[in-house]
C-alpha atoms as a PDB file:
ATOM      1  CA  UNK A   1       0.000   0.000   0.000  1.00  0.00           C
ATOM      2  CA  UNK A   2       0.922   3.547  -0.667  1.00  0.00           C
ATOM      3  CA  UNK A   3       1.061   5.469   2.470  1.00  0.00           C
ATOM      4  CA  UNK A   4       1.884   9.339   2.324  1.00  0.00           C
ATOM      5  CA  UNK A   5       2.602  11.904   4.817  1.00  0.00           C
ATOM      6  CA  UNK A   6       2.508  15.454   3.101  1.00  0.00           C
ATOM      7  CA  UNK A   7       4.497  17.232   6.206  1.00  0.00           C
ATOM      8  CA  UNK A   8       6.934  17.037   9.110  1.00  0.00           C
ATOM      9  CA  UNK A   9       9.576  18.805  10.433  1.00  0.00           C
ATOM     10  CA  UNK A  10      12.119  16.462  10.779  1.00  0.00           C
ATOM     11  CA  UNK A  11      15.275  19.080   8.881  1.00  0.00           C
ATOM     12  CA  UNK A  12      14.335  21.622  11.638  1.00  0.00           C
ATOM     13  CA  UNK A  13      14.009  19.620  14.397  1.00  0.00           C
ATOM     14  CA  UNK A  14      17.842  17.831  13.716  1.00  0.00           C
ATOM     15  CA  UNK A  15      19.075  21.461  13.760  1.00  0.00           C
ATOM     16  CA  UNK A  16      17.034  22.837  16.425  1.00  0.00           C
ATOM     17  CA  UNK A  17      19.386  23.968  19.545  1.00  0.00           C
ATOM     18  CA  UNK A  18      16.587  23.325  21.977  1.00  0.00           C
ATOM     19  CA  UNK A  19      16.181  19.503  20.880  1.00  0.00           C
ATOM     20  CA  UNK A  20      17.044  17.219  22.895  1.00  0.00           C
ATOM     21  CA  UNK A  21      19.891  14.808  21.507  1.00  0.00           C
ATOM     22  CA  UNK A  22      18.404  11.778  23.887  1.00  0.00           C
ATOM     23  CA  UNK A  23      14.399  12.215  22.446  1.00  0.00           C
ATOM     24  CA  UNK A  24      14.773  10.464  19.206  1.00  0.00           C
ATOM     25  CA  UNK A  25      12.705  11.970  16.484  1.00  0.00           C
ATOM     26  CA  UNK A  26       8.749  10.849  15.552  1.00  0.00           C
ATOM     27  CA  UNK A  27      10.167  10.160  11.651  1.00  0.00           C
ATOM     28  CA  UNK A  28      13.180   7.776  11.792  1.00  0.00           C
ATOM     29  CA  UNK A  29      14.371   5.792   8.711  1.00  0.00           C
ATOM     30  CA  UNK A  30      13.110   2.527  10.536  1.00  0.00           C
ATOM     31  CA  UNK A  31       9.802   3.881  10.980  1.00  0.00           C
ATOM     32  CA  UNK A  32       9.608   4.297   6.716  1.00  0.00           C
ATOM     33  CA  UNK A  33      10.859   0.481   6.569  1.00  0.00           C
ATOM     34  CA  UNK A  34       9.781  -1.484   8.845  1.00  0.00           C
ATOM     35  CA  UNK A  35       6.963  -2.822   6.110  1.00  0.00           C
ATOM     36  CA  UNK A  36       8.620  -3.998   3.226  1.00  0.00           C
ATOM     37  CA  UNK A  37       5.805  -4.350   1.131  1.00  0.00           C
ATOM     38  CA  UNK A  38       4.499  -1.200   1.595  1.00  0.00           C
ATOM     39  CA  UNK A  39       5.454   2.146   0.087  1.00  0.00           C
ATOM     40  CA  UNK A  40       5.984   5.042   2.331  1.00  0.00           C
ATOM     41  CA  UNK A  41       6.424   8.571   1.113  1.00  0.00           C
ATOM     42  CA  UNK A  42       7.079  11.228   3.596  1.00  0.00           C
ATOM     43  CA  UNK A  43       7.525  14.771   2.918  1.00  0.00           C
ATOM     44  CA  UNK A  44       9.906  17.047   5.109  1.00  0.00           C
ATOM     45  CA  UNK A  45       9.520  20.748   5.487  1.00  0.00           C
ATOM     46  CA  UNK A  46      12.480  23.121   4.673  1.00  0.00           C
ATOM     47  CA  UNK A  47      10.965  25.265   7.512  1.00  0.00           C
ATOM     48  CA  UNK A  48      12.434  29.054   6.730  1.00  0.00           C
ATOM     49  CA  UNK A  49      11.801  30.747  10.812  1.00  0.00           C
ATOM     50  CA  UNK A  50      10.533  34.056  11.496  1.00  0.00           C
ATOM     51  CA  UNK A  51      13.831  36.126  11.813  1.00  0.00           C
ATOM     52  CA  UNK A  52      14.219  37.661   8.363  1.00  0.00           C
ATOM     53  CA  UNK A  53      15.706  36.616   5.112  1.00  0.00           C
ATOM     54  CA  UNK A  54      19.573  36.593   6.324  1.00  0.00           C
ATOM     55  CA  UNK A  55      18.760  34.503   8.920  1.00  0.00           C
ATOM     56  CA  UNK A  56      16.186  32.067   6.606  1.00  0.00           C
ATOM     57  CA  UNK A  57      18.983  31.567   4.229  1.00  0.00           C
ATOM     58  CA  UNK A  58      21.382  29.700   6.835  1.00  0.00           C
ATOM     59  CA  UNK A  59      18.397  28.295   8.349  1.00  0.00           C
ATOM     60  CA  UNK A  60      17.588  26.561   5.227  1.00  0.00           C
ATOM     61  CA  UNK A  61      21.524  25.912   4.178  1.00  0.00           C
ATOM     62  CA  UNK A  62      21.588  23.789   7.055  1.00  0.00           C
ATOM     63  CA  UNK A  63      18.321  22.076   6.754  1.00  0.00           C
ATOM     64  CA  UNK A  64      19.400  21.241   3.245  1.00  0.00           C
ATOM     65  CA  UNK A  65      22.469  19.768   5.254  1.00  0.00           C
ATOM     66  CA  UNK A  66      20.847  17.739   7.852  1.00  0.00           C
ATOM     67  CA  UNK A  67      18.352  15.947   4.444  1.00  0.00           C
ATOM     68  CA  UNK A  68      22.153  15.619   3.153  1.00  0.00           C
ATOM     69  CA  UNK A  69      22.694  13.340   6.421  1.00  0.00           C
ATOM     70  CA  UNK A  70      19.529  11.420   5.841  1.00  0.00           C
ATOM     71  CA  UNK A  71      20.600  10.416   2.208  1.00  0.00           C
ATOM     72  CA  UNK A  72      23.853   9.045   3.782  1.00  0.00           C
ATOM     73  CA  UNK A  73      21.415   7.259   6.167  1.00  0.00           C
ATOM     74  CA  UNK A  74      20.009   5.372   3.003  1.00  0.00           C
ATOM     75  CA  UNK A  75      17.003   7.878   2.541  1.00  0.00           C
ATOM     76  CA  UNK A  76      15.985   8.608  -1.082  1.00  0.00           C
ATOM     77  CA  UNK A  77      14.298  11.928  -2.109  1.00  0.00           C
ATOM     78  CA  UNK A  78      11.896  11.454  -5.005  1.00  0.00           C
ATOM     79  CA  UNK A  79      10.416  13.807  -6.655  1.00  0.00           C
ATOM     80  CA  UNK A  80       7.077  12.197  -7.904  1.00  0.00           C
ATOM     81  CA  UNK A  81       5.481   9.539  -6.041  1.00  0.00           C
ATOM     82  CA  UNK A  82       5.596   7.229  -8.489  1.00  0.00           C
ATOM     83  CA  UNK A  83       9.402   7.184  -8.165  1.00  0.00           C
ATOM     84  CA  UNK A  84       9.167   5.828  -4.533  1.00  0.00           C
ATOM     85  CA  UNK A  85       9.811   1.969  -3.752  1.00  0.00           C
ATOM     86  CA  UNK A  86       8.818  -0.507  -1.195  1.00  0.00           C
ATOM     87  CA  UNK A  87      10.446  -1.072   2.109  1.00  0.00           C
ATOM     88  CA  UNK A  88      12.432   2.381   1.661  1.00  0.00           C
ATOM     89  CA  UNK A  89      12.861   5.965   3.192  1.00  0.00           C
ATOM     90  CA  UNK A  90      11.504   7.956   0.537  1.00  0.00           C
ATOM     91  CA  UNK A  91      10.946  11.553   0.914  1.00  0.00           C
ATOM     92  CA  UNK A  92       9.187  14.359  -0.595  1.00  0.00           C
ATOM     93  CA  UNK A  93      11.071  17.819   0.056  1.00  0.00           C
ATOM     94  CA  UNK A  94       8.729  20.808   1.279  1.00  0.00           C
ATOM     95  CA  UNK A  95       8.967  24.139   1.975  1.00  0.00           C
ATOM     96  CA  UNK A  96       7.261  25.741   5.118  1.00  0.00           C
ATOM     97  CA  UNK A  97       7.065  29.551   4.373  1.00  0.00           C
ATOM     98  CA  UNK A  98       8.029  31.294   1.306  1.00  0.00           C
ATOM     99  CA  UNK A  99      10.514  33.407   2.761  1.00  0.00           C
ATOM    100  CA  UNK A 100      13.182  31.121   1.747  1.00  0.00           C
ATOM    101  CA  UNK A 101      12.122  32.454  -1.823  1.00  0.00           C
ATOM    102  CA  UNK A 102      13.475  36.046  -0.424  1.00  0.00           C
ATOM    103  CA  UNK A 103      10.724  38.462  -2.518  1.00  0.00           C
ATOM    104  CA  UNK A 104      12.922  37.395  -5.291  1.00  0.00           C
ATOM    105  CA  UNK A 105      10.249  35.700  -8.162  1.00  0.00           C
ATOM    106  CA  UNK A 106      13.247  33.426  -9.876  1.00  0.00           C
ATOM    107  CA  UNK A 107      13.901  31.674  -6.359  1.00  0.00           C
ATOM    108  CA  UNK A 108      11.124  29.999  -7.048  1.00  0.00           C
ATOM    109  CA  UNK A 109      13.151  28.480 -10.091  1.00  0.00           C
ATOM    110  CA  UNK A 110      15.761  27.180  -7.571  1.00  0.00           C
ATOM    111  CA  UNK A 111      14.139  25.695  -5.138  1.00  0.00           C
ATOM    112  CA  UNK A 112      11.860  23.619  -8.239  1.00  0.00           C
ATOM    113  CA  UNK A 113      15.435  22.451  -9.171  1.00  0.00           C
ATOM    114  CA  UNK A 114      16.172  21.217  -6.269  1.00  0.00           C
ATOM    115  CA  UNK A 115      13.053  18.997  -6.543  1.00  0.00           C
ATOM    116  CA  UNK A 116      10.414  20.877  -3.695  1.00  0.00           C
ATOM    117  CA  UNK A 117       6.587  20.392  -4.905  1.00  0.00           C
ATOM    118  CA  UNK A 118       5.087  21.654  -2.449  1.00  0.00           C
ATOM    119  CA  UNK A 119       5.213  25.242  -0.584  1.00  0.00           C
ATOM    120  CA  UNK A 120       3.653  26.974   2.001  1.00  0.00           C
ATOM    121  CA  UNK A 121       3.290  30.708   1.653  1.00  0.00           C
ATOM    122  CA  UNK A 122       3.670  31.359   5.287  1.00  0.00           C
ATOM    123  CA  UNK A 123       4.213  29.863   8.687  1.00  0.00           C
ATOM    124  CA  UNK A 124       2.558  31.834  11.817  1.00  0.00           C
ATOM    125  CA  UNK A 125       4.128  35.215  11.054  1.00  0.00           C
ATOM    126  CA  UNK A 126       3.260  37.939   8.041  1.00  0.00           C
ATOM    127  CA  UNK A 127       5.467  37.867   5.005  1.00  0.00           C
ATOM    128  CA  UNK A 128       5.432  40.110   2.017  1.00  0.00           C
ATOM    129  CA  UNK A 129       2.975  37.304  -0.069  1.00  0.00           C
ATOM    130  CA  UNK A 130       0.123  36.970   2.860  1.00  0.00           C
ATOM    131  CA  UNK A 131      -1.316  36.965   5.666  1.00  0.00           C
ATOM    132  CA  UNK A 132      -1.363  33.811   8.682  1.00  0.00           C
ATOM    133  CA  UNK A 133      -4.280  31.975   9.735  1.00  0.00           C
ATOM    134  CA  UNK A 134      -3.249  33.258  13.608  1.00  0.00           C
ATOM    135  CA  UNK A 135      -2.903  37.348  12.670  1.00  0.00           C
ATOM    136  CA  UNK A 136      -7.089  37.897  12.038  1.00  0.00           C
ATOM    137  CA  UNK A 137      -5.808  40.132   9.225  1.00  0.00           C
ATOM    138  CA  UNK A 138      -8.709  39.916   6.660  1.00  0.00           C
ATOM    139  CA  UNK A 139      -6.374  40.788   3.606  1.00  0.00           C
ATOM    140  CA  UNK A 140      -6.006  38.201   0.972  1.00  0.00           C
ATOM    141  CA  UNK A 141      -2.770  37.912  -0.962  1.00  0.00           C
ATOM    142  CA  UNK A 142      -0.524  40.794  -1.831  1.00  0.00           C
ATOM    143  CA  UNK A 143       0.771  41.088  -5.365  1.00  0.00           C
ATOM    144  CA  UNK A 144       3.862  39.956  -4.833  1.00  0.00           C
ATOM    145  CA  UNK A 145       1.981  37.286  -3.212  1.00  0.00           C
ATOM    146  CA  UNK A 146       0.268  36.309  -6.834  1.00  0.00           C
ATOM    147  CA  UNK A 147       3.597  36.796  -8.745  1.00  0.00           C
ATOM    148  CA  UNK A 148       4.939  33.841  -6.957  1.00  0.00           C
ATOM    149  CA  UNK A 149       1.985  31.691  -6.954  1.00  0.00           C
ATOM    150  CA  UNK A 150       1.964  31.920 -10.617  1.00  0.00           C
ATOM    151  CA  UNK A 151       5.621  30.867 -11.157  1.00  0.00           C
ATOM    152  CA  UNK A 152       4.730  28.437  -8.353  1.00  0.00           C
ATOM    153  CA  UNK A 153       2.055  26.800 -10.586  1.00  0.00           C
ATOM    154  CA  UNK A 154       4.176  26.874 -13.426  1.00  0.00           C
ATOM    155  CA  UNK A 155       7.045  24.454 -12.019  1.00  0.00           C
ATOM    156  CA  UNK A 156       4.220  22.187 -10.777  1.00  0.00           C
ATOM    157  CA  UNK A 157       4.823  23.074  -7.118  1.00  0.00           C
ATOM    158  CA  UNK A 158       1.304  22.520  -5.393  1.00  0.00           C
ATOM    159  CA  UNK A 159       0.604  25.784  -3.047  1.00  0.00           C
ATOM    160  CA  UNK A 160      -0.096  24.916   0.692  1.00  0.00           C
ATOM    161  CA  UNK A 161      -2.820  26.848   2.702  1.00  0.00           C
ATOM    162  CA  UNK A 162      -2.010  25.330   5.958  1.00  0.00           C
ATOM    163  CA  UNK A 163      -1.283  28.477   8.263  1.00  0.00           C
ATOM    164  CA  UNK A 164      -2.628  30.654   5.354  1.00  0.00           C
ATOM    165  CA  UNK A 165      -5.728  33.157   6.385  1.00  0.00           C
ATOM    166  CA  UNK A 166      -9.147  32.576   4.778  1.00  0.00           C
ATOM    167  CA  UNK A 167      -9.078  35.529   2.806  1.00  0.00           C
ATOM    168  CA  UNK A 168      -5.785  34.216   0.954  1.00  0.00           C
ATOM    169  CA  UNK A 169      -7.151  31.017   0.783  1.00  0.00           C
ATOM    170  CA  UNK A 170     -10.466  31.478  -1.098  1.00  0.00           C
ATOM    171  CA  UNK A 171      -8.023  34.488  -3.292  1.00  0.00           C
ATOM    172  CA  UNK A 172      -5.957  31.155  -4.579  1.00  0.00           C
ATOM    173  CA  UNK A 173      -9.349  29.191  -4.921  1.00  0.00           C
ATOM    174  CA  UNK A 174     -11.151  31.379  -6.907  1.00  0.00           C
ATOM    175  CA  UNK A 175      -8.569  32.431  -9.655  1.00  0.00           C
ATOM    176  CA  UNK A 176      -9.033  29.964 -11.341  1.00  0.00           C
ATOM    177  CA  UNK A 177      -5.600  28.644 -11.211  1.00  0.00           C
ATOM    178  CA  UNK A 178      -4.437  24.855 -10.673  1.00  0.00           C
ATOM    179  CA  UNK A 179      -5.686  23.836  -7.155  1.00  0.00           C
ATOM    180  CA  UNK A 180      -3.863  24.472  -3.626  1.00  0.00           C
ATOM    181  CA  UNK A 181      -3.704  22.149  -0.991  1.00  0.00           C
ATOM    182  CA  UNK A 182      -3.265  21.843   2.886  1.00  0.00           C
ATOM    183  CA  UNK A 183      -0.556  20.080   3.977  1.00  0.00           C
ATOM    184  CA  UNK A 184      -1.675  19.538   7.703  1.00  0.00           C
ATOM    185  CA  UNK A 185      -4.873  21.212   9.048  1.00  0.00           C
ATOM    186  CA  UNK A 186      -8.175  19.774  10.872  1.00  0.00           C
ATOM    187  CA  UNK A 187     -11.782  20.584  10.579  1.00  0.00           C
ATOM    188  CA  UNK A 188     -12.685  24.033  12.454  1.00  0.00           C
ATOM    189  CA  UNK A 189     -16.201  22.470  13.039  1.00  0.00           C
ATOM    190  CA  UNK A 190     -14.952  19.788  14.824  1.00  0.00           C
ATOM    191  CA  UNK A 191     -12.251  21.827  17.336  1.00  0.00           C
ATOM    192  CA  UNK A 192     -12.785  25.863  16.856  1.00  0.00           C
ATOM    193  CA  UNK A 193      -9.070  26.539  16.227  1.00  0.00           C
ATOM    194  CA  UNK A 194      -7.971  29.438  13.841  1.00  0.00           C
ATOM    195  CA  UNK A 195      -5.812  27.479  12.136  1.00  0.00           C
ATOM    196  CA  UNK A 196      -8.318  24.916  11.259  1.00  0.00           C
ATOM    197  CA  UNK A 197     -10.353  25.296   8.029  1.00  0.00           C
ATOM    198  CA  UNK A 198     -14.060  26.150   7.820  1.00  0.00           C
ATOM    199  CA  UNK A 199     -16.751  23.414   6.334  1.00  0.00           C
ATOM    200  CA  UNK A 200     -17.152  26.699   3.456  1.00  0.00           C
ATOM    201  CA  UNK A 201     -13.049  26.387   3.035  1.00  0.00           C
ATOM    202  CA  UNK A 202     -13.006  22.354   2.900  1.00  0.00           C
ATOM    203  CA  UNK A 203     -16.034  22.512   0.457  1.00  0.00           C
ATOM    204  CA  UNK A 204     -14.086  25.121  -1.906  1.00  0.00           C
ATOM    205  CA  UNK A 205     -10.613  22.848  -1.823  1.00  0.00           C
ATOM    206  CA  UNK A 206     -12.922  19.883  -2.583  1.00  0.00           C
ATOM    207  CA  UNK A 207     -15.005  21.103  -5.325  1.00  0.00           C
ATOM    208  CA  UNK A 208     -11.008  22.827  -6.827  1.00  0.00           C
ATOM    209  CA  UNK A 209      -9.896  19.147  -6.850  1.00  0.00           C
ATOM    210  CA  UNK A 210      -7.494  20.556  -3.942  1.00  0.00           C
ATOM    211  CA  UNK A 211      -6.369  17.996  -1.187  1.00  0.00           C
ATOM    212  CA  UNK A 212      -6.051  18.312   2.782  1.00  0.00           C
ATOM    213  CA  UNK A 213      -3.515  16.224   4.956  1.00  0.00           C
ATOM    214  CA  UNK A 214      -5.288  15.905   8.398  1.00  0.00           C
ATOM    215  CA  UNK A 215      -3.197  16.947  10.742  1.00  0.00           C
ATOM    216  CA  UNK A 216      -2.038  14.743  14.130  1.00  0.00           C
ATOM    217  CA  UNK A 217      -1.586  17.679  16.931  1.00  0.00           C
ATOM    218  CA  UNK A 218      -4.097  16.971  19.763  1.00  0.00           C
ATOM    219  CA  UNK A 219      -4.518  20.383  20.134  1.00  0.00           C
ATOM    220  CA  UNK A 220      -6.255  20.964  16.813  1.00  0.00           C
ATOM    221  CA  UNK A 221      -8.376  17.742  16.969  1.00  0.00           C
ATOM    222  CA  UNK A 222     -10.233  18.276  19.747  1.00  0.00           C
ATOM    223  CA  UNK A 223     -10.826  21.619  22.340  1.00  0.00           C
ATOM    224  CA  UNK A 224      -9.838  20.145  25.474  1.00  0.00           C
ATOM    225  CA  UNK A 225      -6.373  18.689  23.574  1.00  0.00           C
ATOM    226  CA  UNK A 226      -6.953  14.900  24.127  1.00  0.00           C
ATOM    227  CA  UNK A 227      -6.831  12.660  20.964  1.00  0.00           C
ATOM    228  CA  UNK A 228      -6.958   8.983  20.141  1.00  0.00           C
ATOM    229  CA  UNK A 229      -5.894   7.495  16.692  1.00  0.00           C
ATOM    230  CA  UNK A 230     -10.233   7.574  16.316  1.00  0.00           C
ATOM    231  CA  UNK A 231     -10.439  11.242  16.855  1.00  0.00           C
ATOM    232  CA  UNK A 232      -8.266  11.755  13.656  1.00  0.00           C
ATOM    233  CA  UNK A 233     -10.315   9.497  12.112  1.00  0.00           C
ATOM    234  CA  UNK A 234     -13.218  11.840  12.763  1.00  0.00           C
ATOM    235  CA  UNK A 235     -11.462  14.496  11.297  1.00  0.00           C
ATOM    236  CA  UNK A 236     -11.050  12.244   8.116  1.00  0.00           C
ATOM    237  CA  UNK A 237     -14.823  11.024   8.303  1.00  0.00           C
ATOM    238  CA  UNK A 238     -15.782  14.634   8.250  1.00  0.00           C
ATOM    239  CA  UNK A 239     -13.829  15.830   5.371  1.00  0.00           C
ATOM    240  CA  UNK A 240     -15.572  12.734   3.438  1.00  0.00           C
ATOM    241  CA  UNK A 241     -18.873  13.691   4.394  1.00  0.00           C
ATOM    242  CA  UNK A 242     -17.824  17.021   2.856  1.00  0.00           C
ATOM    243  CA  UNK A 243     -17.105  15.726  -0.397  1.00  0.00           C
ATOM    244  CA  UNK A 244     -13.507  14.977   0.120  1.00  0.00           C
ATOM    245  CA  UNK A 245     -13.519  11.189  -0.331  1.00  0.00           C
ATOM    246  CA  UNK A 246     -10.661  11.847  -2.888  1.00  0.00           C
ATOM    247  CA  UNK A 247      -9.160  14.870  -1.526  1.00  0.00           C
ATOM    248  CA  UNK A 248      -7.944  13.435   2.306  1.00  0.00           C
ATOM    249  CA  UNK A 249      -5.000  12.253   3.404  1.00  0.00           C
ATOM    250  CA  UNK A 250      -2.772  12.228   6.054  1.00  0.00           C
ATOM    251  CA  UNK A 251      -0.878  15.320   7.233  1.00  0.00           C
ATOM    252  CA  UNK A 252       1.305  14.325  10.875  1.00  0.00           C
ATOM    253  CA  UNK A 253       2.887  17.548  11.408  1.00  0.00           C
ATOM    254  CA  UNK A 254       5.392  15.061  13.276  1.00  0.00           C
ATOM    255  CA  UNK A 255       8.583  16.766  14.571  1.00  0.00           C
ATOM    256  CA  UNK A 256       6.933  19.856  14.676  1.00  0.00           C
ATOM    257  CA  UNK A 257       4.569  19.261  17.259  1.00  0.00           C
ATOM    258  CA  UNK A 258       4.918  18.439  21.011  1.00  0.00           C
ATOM    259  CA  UNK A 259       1.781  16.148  21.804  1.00  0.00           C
ATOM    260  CA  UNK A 260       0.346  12.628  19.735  1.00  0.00           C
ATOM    261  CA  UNK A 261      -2.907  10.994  19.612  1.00  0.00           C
ATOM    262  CA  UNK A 262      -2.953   7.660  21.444  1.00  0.00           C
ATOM    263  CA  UNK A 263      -1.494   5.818  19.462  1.00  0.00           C
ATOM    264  CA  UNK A 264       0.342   7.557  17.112  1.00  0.00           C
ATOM    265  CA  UNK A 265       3.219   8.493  19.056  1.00  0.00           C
ATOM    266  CA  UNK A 266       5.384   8.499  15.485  1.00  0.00           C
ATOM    267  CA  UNK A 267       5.535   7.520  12.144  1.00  0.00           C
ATOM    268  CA  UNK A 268       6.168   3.707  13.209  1.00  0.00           C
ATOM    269  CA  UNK A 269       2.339   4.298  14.213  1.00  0.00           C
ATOM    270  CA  UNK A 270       0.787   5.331  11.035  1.00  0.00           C
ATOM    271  CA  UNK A 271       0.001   1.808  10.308  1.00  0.00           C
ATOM    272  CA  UNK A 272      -1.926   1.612  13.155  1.00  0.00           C
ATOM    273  CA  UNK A 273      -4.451   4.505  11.532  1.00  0.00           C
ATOM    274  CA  UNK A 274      -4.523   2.961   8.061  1.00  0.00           C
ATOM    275  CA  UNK A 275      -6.082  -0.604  10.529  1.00  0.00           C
ATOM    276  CA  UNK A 276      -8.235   1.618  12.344  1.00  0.00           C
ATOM    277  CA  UNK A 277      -9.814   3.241   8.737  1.00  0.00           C
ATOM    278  CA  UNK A 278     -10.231  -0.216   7.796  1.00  0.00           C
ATOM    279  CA  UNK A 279     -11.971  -0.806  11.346  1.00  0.00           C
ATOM    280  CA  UNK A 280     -14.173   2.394  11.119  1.00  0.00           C
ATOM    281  CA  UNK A 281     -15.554   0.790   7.919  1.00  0.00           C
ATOM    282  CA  UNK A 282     -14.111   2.979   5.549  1.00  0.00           C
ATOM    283  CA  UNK A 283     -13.545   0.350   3.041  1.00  0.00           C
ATOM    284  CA  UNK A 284     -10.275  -1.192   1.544  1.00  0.00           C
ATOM    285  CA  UNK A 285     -10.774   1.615  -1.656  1.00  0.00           C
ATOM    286  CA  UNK A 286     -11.628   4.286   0.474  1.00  0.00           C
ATOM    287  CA  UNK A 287      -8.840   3.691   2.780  1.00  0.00           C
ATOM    288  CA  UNK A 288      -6.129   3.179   0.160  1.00  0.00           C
ATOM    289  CA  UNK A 289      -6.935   6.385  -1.161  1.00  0.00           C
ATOM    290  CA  UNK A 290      -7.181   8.653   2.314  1.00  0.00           C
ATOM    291  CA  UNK A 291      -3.378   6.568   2.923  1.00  0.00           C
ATOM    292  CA  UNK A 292      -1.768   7.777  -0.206  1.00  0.00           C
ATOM    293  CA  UNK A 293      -3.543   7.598  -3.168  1.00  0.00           C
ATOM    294  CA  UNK A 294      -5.620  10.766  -3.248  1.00  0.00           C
ATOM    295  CA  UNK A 295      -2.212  12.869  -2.602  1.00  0.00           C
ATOM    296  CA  UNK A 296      -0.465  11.298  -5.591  1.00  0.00           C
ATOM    297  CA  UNK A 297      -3.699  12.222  -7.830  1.00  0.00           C
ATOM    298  CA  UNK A 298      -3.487  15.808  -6.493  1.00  0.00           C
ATOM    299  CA  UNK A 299       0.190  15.853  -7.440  1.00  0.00           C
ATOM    300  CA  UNK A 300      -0.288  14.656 -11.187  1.00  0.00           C
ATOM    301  CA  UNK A 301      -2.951  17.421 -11.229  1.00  0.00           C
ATOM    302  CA  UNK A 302      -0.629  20.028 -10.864  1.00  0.00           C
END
């Protein structure tokens, strides 16, 4: 079975000065292989910080670095899906905020080249393309903010909402333009967080032909911040119910988060939630497709 992960932030967590060297990581090469017969595709976040585009460039230098260290490891970067094989590390490179493309539109170029397809246009914190999910701002996009999304689109790198404001969402929604995704967000309805996305938003990425990668964090599954492998699953069961049956996925946020569902302490555990879709009576289709299949669709829609 195909089994996707569309984001963690594994290359900022191994160069993160707060980790701590004796917590191993939630996404380990062993975790990726410990099925043989099963493919597993995770992508990892070139995550570009909040202190300014000096700063985002060596942040993302040494990112690129520590994903060097993890091909030594025996990890293999692919660039399309169909490219990954069974029983190995594959990964799917990321970008978490487009300052790493420093207001200059031809960065966009480079970072295609070095094989991201996917980018969010902004982390918690304003940039000069938008507006986050956490500021209230009502703006939608700026035009510098389109200029990229265009070239974006045009090296087939899919545009992520996830920490994007509603106003910028429905902007990249309505043009027209190929579809954007959400890498790792949760349904507002079901756990009133601002970074979670309305039933209107999940509607609009569903009738786009846009995809959503449910995110893991306890805190955005449920208001009192307790979660069970089920309560993602709810999440999931939602999103169908909304028309999403080929549009969700799963979206971890592992390494970037500090609390897990029961259950799905790392990515060892994702198995466990492609058994309990299986259990929930989602059906052996349905659940092949919500484990990897409807994120390599999006991907070839681009």
């Amino acid at each position: 079975m195909l089994i996707c992960d569309t984001h963690a932030d594994t290359p900022w967590s191994m160069i993160d000065p707060d980790h701590n060297p004796s917590v191993p990581f939630d996404v380990l090469r062993e975790h990726l292989t410990q099925s043989p017969s099963d493919v597993r595709v995770q992508a990892q976040a070139l995550f570009a910080g909040t202190d300014g585009p000096e700063v985002c460039r060596e942040v993302v230098r040494r990112e690129l670095n520590a994903l060097d260290a993890l091909k030594k490891q025996g990890w293999r970067q692919v660039r399309d899906l169909s490219e990954a094989l069974p029983g190995e590390a594959n990964y799917l490179l990321t970008i978490e905020g487009c300052e790493v493309f420093l207001d200059d539109v031809d960065r966009v170029d480079l970072f295609a080249d070095l094989g991201v397809r996917v980018a969010a246009l902004t982390w918690n914190n304003p940039n000069g393309l938008c507006h986050p999910a956490l500021s209230g701002v009502k703006d939608g996009l700026t035009p510098l903010g389109r200029q990229m999304v265009k070239r974006m689109r045009e090296r087939h790198m899919a545009v992520d909402v996830s920490h994007l404001n509603m106003r910028g969402m429905f902007d990249l929604v309505e043009d027209g333009g190929k579809p954007p995704m959400a890498s790792h967000s949760c349904v507002y309805s079901l756990c009133r967080h601002a970074r979670n996305l309305t039933d209107d938003q999940l509607r609009a990425l569903f009738e786009a032909g846009g995809f959503v990668g449910v995110n893991f964090f306890p805190g955005f599954l449920s208001e009192d911040g307790v979660a069970d492998i089920n309560r993602v699953i709810d999440h999931m069961a939602y999103m169908c119910d909304l028309g999403g049956e080929n549009c969700v996925g799963f979206g971890s946020d592992f390494d970037g988060i500090d609390g897990w569902p029961e259950g799905l302490r790392n990515a060892g555990d994702v198995p466990k939630l492609v058994d309990g879709l299986l259990k929930r009576g989602f059906g052996k289709e349905l659940t092949e497709k919500i484990a990897g299949l409807n994120f390599k669709n999006y991907l070839e829609r681009l």
